[in-house]
C-alpha atoms as a PDB file:
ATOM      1  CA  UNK A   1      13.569 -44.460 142.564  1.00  0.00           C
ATOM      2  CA  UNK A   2      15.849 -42.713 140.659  1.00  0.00           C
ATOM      3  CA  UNK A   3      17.002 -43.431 137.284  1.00  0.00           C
ATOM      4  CA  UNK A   4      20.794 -42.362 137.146  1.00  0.00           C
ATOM      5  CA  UNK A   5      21.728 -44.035 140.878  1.00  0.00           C
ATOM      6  CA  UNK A   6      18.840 -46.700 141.169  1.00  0.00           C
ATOM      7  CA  UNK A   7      18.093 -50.104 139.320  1.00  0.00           C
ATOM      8  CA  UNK A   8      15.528 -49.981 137.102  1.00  0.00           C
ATOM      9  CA  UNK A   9      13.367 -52.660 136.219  1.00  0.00           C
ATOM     10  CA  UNK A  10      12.217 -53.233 132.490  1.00  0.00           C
ATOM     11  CA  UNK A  11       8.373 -54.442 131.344  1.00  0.00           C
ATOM     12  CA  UNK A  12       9.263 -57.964 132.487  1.00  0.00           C
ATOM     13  CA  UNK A  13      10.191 -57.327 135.742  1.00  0.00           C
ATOM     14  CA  UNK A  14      13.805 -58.066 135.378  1.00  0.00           C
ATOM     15  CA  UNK A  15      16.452 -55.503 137.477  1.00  0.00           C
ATOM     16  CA  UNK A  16      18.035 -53.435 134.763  1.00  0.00           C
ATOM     17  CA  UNK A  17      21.922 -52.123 136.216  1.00  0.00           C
ATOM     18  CA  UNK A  18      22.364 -49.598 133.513  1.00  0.00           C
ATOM     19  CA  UNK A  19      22.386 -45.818 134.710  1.00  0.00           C
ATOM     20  CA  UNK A  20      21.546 -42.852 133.689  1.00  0.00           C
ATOM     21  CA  UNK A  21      20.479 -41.953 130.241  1.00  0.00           C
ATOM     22  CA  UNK A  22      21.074 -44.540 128.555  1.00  0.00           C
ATOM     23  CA  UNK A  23      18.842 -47.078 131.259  1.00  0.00           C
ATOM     24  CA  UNK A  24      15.852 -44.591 131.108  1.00  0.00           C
ATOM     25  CA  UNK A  25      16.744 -44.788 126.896  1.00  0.00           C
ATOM     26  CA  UNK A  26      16.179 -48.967 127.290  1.00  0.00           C
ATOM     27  CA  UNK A  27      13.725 -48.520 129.296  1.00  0.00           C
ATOM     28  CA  UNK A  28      11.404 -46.782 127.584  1.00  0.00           C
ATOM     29  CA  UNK A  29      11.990 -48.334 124.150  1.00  0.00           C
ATOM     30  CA  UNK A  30      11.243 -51.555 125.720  1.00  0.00           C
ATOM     31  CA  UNK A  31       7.597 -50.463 127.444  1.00  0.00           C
ATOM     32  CA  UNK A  32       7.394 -48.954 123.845  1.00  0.00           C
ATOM     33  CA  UNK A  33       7.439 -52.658 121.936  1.00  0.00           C
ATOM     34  CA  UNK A  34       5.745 -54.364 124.700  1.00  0.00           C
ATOM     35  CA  UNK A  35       3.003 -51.835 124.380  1.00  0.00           C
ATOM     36  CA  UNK A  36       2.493 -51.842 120.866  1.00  0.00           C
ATOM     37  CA  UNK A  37       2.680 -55.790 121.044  1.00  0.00           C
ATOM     38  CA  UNK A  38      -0.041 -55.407 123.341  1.00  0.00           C
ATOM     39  CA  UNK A  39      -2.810 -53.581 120.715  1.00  0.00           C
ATOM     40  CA  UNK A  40      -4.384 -54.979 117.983  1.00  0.00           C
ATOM     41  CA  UNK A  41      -2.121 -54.923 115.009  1.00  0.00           C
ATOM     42  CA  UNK A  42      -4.743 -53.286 112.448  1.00  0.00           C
ATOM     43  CA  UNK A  43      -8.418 -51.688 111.900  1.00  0.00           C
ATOM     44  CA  UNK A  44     -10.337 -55.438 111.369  1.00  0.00           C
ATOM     45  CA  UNK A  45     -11.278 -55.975 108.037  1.00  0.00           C
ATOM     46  CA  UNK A  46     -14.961 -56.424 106.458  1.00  0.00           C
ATOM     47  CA  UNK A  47     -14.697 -59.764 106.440  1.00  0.00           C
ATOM     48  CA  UNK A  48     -13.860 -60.354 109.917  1.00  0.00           C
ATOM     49  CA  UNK A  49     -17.094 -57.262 111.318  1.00  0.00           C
ATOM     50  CA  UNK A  50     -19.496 -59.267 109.448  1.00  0.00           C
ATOM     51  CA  UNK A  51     -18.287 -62.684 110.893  1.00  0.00           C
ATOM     52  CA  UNK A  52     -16.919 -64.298 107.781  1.00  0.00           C
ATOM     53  CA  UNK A  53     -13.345 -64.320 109.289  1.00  0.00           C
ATOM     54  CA  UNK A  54     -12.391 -65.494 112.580  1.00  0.00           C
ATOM     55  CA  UNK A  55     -11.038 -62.675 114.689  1.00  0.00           C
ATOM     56  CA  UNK A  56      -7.269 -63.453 115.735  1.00  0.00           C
ATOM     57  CA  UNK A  57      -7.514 -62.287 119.575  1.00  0.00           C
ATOM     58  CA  UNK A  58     -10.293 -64.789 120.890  1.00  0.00           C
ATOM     59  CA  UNK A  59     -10.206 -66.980 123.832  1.00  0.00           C
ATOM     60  CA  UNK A  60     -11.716 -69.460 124.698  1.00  0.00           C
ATOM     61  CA  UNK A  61     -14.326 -69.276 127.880  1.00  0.00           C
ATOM     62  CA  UNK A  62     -14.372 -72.262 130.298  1.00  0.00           C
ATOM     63  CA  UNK A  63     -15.917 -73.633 134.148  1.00  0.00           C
ATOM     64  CA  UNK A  64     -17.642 -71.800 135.487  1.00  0.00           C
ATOM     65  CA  UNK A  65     -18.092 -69.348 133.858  1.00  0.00           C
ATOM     66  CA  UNK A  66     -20.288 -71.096 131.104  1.00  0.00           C
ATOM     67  CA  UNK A  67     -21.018 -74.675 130.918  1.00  0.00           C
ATOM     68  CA  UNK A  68     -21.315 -74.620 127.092  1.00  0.00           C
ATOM     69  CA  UNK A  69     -18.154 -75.655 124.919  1.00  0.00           C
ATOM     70  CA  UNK A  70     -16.517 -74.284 122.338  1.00  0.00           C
ATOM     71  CA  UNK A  71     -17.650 -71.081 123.025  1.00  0.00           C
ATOM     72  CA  UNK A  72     -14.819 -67.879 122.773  1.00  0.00           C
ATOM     73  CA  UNK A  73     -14.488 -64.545 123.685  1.00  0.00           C
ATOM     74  CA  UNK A  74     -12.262 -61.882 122.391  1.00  0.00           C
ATOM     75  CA  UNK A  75      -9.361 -61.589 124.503  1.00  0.00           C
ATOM     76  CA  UNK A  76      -9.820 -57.944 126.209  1.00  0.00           C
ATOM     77  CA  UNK A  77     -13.094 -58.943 126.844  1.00  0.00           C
ATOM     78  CA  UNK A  78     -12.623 -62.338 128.459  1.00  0.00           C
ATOM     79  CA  UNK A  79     -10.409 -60.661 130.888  1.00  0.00           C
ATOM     80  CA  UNK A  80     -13.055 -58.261 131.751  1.00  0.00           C
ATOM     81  CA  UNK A  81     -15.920 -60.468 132.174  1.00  0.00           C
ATOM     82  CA  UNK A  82     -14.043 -62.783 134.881  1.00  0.00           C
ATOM     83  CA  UNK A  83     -13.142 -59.944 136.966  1.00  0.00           C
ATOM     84  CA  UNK A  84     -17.069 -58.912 136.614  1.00  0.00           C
ATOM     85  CA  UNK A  85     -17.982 -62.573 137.756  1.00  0.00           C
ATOM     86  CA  UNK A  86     -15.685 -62.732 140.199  1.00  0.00           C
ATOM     87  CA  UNK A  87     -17.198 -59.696 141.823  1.00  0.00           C
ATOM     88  CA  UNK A  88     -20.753 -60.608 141.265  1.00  0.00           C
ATOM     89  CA  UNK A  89     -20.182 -64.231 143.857  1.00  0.00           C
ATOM     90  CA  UNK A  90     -18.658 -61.457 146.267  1.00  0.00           C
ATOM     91  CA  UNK A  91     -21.515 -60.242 148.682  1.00  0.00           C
ATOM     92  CA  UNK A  92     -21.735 -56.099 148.399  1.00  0.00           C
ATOM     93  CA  UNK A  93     -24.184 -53.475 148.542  1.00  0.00           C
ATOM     94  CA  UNK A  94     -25.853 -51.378 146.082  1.00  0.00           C
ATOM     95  CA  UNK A  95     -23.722 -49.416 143.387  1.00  0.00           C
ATOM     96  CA  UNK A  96     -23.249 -45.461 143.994  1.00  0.00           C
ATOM     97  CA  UNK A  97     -25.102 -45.598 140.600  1.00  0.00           C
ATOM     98  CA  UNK A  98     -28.119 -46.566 140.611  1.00  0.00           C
ATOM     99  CA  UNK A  99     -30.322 -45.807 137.655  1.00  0.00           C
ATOM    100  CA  UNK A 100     -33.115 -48.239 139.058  1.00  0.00           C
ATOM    101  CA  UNK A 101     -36.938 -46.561 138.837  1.00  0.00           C
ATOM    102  CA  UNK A 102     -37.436 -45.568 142.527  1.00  0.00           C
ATOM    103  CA  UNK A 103     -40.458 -47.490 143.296  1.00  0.00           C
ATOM    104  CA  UNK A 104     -37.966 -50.798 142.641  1.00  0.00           C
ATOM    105  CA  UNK A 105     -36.823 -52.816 145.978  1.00  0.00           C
ATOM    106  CA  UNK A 106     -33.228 -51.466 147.001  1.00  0.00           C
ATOM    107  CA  UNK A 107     -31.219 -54.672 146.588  1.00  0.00           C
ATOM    108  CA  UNK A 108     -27.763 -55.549 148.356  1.00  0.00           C
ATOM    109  CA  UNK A 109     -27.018 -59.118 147.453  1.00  0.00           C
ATOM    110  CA  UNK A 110     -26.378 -60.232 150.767  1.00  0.00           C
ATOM    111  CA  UNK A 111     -24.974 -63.842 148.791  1.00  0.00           C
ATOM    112  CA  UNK A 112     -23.930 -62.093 145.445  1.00  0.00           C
ATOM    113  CA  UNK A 113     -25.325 -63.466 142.014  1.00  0.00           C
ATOM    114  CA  UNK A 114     -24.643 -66.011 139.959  1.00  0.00           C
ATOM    115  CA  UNK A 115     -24.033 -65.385 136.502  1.00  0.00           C
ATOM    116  CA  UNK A 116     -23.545 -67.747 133.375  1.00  0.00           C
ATOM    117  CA  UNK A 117     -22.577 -67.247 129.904  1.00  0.00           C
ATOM    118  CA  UNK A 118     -25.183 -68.647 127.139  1.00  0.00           C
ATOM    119  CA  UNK A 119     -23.724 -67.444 124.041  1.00  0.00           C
ATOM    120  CA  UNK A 120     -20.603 -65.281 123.070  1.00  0.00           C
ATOM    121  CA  UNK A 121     -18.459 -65.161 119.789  1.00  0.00           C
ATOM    122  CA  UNK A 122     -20.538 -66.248 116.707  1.00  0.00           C
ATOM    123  CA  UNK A 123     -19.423 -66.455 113.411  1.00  0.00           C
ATOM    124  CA  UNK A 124     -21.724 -65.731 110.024  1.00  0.00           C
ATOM    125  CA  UNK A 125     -22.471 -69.278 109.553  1.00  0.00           C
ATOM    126  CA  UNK A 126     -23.620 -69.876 112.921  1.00  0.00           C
ATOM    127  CA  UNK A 127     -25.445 -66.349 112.257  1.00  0.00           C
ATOM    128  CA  UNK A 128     -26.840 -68.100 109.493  1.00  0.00           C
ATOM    129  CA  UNK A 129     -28.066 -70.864 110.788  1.00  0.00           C
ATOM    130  CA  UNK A 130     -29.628 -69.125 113.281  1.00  0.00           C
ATOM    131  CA  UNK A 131     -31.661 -66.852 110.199  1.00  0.00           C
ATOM    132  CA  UNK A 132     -32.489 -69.758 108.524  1.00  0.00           C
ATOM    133  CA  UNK A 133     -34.692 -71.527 111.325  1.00  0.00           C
ATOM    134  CA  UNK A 134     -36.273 -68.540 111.814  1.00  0.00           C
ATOM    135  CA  UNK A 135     -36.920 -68.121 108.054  1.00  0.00           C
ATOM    136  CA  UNK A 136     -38.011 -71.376 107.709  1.00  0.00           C
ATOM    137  CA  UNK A 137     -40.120 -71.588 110.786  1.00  0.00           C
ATOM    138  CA  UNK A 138     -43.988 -72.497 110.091  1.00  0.00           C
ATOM    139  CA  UNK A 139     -45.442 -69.378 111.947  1.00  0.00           C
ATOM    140  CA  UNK A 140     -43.864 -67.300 109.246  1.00  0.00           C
ATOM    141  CA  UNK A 141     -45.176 -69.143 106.619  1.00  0.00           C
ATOM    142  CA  UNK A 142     -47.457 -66.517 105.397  1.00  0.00           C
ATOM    143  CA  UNK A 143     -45.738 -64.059 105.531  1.00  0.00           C
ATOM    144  CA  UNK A 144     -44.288 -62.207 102.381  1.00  0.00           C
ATOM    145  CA  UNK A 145     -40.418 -61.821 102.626  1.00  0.00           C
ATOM    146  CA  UNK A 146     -39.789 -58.005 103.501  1.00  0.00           C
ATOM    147  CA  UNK A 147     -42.495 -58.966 106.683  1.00  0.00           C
ATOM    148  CA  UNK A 148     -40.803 -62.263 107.187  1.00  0.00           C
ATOM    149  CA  UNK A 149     -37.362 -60.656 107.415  1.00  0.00           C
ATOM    150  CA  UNK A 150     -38.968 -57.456 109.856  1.00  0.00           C
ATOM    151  CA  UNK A 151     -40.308 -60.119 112.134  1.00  0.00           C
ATOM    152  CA  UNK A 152     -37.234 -62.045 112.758  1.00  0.00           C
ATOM    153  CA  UNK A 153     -35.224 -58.969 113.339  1.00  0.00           C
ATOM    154  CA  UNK A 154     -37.205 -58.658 116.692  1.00  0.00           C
ATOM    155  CA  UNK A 155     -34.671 -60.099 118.294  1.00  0.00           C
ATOM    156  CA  UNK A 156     -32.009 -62.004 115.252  1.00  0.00           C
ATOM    157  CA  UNK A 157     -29.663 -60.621 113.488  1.00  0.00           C
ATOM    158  CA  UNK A 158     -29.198 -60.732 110.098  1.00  0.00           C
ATOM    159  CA  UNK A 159     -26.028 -62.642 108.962  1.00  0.00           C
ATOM    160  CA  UNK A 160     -23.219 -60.181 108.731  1.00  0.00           C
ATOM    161  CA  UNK A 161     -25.016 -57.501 110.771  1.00  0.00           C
ATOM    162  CA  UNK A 162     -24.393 -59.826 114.500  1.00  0.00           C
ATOM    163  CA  UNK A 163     -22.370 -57.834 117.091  1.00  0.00           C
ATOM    164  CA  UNK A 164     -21.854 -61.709 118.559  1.00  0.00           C
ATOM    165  CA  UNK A 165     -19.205 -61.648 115.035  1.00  0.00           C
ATOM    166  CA  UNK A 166     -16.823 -59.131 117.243  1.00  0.00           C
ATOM    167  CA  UNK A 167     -16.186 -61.474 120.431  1.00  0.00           C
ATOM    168  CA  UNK A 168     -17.441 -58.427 122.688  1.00  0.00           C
ATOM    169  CA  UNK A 169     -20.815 -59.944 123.196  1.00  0.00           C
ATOM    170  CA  UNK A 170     -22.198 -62.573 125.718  1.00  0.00           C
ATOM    171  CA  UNK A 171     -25.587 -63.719 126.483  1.00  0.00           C
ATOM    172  CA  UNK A 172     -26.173 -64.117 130.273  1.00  0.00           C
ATOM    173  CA  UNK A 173     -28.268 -66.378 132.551  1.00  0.00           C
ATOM    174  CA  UNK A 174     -31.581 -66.698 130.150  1.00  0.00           C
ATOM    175  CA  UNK A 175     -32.751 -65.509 126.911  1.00  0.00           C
ATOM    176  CA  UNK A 176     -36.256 -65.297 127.991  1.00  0.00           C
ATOM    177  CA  UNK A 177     -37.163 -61.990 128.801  1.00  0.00           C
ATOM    178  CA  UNK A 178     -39.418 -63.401 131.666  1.00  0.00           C
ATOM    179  CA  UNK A 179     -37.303 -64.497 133.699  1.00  0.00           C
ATOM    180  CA  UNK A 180     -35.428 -60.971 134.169  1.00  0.00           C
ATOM    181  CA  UNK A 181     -38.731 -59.586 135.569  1.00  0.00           C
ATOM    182  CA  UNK A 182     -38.648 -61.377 138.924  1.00  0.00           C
ATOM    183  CA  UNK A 183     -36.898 -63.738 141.555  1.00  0.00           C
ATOM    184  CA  UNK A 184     -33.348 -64.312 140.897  1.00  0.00           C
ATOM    185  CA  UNK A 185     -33.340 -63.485 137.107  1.00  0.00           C
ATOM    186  CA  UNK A 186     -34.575 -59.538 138.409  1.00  0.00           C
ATOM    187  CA  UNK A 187     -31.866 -59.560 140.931  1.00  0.00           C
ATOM    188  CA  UNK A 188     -28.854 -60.603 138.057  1.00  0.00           C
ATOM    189  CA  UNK A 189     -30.206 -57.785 135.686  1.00  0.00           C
ATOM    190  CA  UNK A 190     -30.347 -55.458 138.749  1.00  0.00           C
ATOM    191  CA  UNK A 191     -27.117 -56.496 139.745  1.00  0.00           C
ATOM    192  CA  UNK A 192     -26.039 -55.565 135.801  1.00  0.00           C
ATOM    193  CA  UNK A 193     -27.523 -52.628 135.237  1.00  0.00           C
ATOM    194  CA  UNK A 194     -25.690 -51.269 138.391  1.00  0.00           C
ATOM    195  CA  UNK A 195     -22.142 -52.356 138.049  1.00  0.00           C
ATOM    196  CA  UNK A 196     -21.704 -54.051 135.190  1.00  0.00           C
ATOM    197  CA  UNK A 197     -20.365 -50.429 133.606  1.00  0.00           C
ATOM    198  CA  UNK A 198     -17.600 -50.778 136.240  1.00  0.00           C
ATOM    199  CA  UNK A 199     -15.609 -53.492 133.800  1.00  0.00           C
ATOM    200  CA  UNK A 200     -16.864 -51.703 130.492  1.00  0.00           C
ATOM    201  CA  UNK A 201     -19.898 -53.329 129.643  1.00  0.00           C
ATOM    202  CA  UNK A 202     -23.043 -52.004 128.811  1.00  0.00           C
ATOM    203  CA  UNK A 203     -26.398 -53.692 127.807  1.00  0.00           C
ATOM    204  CA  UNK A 204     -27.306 -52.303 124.179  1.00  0.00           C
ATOM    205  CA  UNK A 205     -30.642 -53.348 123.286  1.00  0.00           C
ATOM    206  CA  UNK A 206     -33.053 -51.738 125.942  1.00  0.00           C
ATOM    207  CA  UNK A 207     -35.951 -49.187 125.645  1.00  0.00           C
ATOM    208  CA  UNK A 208     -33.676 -46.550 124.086  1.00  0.00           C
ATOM    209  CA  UNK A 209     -32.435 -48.505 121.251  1.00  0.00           C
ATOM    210  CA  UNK A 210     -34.366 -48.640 118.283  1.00  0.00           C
ATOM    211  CA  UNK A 211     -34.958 -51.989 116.179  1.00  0.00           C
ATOM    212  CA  UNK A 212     -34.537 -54.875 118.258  1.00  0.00           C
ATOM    213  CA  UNK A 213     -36.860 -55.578 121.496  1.00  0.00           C
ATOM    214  CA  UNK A 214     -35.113 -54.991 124.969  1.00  0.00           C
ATOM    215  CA  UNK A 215     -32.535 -57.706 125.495  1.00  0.00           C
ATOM    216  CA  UNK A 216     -31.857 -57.680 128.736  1.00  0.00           C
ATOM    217  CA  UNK A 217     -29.537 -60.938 128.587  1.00  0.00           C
ATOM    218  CA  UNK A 218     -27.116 -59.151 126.009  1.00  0.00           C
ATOM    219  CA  UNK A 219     -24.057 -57.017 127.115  1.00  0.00           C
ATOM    220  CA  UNK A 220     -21.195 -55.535 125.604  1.00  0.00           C
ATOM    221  CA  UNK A 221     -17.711 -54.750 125.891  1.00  0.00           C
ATOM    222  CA  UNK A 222     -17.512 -51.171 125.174  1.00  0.00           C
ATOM    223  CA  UNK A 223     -13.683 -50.384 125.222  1.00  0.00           C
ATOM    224  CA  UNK A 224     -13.232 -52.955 122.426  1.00  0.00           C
ATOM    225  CA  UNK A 225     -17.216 -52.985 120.506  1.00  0.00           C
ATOM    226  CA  UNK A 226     -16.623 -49.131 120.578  1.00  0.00           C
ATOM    227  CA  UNK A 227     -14.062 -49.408 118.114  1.00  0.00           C
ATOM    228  CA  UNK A 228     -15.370 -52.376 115.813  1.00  0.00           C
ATOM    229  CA  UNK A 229     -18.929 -50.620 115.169  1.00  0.00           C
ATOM    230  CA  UNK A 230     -17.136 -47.171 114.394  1.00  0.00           C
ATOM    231  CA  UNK A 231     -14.882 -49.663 111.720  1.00  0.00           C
ATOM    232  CA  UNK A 232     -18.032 -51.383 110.591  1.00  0.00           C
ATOM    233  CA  UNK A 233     -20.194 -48.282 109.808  1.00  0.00           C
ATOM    234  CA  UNK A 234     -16.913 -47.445 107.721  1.00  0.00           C
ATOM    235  CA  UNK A 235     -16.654 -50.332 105.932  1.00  0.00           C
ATOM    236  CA  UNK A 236     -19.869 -52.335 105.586  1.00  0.00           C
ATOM    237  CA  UNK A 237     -22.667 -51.229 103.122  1.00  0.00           C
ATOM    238  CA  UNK A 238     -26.199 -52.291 102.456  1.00  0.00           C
ATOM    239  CA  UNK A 239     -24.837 -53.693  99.204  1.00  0.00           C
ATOM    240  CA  UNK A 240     -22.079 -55.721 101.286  1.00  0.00           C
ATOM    241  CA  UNK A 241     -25.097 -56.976 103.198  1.00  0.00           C
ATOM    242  CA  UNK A 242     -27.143 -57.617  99.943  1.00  0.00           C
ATOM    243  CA  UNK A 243     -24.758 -59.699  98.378  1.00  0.00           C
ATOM    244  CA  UNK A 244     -23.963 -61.957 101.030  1.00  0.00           C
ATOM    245  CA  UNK A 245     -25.179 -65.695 100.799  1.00  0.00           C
ATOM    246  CA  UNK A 246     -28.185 -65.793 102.874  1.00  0.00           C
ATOM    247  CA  UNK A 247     -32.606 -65.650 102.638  1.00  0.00           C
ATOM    248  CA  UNK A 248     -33.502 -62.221 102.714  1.00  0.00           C
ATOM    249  CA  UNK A 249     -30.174 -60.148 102.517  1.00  0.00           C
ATOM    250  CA  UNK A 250     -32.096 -57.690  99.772  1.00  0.00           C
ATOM    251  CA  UNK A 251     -34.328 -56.043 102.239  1.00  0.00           C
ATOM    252  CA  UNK A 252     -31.431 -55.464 104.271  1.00  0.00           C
ATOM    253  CA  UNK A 253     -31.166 -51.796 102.406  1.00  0.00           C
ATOM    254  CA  UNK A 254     -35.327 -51.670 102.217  1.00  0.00           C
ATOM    255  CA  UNK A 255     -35.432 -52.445 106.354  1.00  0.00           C
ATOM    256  CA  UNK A 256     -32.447 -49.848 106.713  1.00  0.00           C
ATOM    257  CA  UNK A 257     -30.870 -52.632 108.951  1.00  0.00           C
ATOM    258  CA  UNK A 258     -27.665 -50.744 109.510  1.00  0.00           C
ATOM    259  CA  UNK A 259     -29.338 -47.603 110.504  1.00  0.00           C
ATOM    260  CA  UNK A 260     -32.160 -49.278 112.963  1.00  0.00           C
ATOM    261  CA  UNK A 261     -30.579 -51.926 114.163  1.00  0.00           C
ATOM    262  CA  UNK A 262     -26.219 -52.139 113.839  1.00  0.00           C
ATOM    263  CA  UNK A 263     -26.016 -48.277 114.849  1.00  0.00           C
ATOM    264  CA  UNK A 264     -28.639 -47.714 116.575  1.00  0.00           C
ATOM    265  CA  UNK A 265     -27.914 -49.363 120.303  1.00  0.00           C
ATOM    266  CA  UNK A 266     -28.350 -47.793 123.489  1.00  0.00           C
ATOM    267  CA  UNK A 267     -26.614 -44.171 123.858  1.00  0.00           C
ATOM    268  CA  UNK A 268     -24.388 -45.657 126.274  1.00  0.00           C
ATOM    269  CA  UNK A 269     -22.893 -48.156 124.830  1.00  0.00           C
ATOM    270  CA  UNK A 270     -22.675 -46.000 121.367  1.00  0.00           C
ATOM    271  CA  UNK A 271     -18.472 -45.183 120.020  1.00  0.00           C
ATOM    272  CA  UNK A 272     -17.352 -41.782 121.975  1.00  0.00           C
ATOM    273  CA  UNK A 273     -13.831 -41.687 121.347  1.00  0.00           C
ATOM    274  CA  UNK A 274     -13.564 -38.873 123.419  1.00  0.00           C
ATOM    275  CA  UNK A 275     -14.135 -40.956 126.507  1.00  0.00           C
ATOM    276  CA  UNK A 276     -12.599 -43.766 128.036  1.00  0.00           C
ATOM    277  CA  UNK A 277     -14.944 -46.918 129.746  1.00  0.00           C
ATOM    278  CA  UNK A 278     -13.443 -47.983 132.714  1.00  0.00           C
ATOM    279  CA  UNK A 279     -12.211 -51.894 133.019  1.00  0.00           C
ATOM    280  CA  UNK A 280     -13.314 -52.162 135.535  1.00  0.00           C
ATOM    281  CA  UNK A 281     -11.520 -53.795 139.491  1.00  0.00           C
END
């Protein structure tokens, strides 16, 4: 199509009669303000990285692809994560990539899998709560607080340190890390760790993370969590942790929380703003 004898069609679709310059002028100032109504308006603020805000851009996730309510996503990533589902019921063979240890089975899904969503968007109270059970539970009793905080952070977050604050988290099929090492839960992470990079997620507490033990029920949406932990690192302190309202947030400096455990995920999933994750089919 040519601009200057041709219709052209604006960002809506609609036929656009002009010619010449001054169509290809309307055009493009158009795809211009649709475009930049299409990113987020501004860097988040502290607040809203440590969970104390609500983020503006969440959705929220229904049938069947959780069976939980009231649970949101950010909107980028709720886009991504149906496609993912929607390809994981599909029957299909093994990924070209297939990081897999070579003594594992070679799987192809003949029926697909079946994911579910357990847990996505959280905010610092629900954080909090969360902190608070585990703080209070009676194992932990006797332990002193610096070893009472290190144990939780096994596998909590502290309030205000949660990925889950961004939107670009979700917990999938189980949170027991038994039930990934055989029989339909090995066959989902399988399934994961093969393709789920194909719609921009990655899982970021495994092996080569520090902190945390291997989660391998947590994933996250890189194009979007890229960003957010490259704007929390700027803005978010040990102090800023210290002073927030919960049991324990003074060892968050002592435990180096943000170095061990906020920035130190898997390599993969780490901010590289040099390279763009795909988004997958």
């Amino acid at each position: 199509m040519h601009p200057a004898t041709d219709a052209i069609r604006d960002p809506t679709g609609r036929p656009n009669r002009r010619s010449g310059l001054g169509a290809v002028l309307a055009w493009s100032l158009s795809a211009l303000v649709s475009t930049a109504a299409a990113q987020p308006s501004s860097t988040p603020g502290r607040d809203e990285l440590t969970g104390r805000a609500e983020p503006s851009r969440l959705v929220l996730l229904k049938a069947p692809y959780t069976q939980h309510d009231g649970l949101y996503l950010e909107q980028e990533t709720h886009a991504s994560l149906v496609r993912m589902f929607e390809a994981a019921a599909r029957p299909g063979p093994l990924s070209p990539r297939s990081p897999l240890p070579p003594y594992r089975p070679r799987p192809r899904w003949p029926a697909g899998v079946s994911l579910r969503v357990l847990s996505g968007y959280r905010s610092f109270d629900h954080q909090a709560r969360i902190w608070k059970r585990a703080w209070e539970a009676p194992n932990r009793r006797s332990l002193g607080p610096a070893e009472r905080a290190r144990d939780i952070l096994r596998y909590s977050s502290m309030p205000g340190t949660s990925r889950h604050a961004w939107g670009t988290e979700v917990d999938l099929y189980s949170l027991d890390p038994a039930d990934f090492q055989r029989g339909e839960g090995a066959s989902v992470h399988d399934w994961l760790v093969m393709n789920a990079h194909r719609f921009g997620f990655c899982q970021p507490y495994t092996p080569r993370s520090q902190g945390y033990e291997t989660e391998p029920w947590h994933w996250t949406y890189m194009p979007v969590a890229r960003r957010l932990q490259t704007a929390y690192v700027a803005q978010v302190t040990p102090d800023v942790l210290a002073a927030l309202p919960f049991e324990g947030a003074a060892f968050a400096g002592p435990l180096k929380v943000l170095q061990t455990f906020v920035n130190s995920v898997d390599p993969d999933c780490m901010p590289r703003p040099e390279q763009s994750a795909g988004r997958g089919e």
